[in-house]
C-alpha atoms as a PDB file:
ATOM      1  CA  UNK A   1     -63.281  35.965 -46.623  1.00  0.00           C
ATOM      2  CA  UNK A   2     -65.238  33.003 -47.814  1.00  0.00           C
ATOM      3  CA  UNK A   3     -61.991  31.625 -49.527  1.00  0.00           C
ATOM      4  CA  UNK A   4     -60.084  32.052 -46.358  1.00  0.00           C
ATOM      5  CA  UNK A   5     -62.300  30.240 -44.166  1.00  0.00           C
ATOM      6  CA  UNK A   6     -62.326  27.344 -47.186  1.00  0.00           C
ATOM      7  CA  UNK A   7     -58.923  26.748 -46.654  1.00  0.00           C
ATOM      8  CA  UNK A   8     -58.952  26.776 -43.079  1.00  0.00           C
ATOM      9  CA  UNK A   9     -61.293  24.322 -43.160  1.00  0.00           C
ATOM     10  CA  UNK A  10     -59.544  22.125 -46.043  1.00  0.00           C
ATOM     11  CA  UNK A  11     -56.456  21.766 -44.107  1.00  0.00           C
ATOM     12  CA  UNK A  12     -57.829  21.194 -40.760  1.00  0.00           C
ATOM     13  CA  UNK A  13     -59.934  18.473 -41.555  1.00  0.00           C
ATOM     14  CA  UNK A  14     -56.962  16.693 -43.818  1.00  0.00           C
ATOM     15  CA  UNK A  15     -55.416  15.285 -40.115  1.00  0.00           C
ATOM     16  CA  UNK A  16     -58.782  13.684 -39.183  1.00  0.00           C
ATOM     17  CA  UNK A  17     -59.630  12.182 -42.385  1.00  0.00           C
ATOM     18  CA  UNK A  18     -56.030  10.294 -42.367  1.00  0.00           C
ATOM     19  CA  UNK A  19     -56.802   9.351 -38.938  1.00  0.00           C
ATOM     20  CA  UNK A  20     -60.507   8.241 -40.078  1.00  0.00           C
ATOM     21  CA  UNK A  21     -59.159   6.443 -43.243  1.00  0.00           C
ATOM     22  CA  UNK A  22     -56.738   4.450 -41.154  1.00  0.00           C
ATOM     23  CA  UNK A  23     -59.510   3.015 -38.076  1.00  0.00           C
ATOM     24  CA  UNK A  24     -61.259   2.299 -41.706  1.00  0.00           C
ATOM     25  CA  UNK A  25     -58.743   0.291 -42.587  1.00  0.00           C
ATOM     26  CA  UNK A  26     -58.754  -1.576 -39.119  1.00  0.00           C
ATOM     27  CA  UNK A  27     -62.340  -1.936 -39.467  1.00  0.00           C
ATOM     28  CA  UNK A  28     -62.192  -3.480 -43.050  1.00  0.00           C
ATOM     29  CA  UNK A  29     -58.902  -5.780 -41.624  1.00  0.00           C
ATOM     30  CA  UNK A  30     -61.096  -6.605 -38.642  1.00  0.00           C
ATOM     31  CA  UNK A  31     -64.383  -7.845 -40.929  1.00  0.00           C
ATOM     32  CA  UNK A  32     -62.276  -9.801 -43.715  1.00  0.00           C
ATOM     33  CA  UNK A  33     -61.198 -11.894 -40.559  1.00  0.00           C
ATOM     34  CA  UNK A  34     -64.337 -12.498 -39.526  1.00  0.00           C
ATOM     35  CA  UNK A  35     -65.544 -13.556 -42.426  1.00  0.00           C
ATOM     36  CA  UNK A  36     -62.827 -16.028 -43.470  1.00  0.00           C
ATOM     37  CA  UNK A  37     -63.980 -17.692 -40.301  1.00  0.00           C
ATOM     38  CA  UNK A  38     -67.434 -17.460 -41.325  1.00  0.00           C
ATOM     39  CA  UNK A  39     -66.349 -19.218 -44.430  1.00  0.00           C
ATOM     40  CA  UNK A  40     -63.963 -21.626 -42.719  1.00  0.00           C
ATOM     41  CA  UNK A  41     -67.124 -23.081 -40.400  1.00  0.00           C
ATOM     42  CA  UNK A  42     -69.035 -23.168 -43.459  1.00  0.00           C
ATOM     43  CA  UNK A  43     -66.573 -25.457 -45.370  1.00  0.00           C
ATOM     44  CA  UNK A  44     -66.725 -27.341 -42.627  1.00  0.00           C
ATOM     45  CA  UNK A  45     -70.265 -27.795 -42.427  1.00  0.00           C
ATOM     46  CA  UNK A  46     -70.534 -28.506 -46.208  1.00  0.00           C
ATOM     47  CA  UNK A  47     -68.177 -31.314 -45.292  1.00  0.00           C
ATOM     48  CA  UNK A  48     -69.642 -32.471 -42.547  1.00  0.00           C
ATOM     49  CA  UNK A  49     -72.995 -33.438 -44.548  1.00  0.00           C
END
């Protein structure tokens, strides 16, 4: 029974994880931005002086 229920629950939690895995992704995309422009204002302060 136990190896029943472990498949169950492999396969139904493959969909969220892929859906998971990609807002990751987002998330990661989203935070490499931000810090490029964090590093962008920081050139330009280290020119500035």
């Amino acid at each position: 029974m136990n190896g029943d229920t472990d498949q169950v629950s492999a396969t139904s939690t493959k969909t969220p994880r892929r859906k998971k895995s990609a807002e990751f992704c987002d998330a990661v995309v989203d935070q490499s931005t931000l810090a490029e422009k964090r590093f962008d204002r920081l050139v330009k302060a280290i020119n500035g002086l």
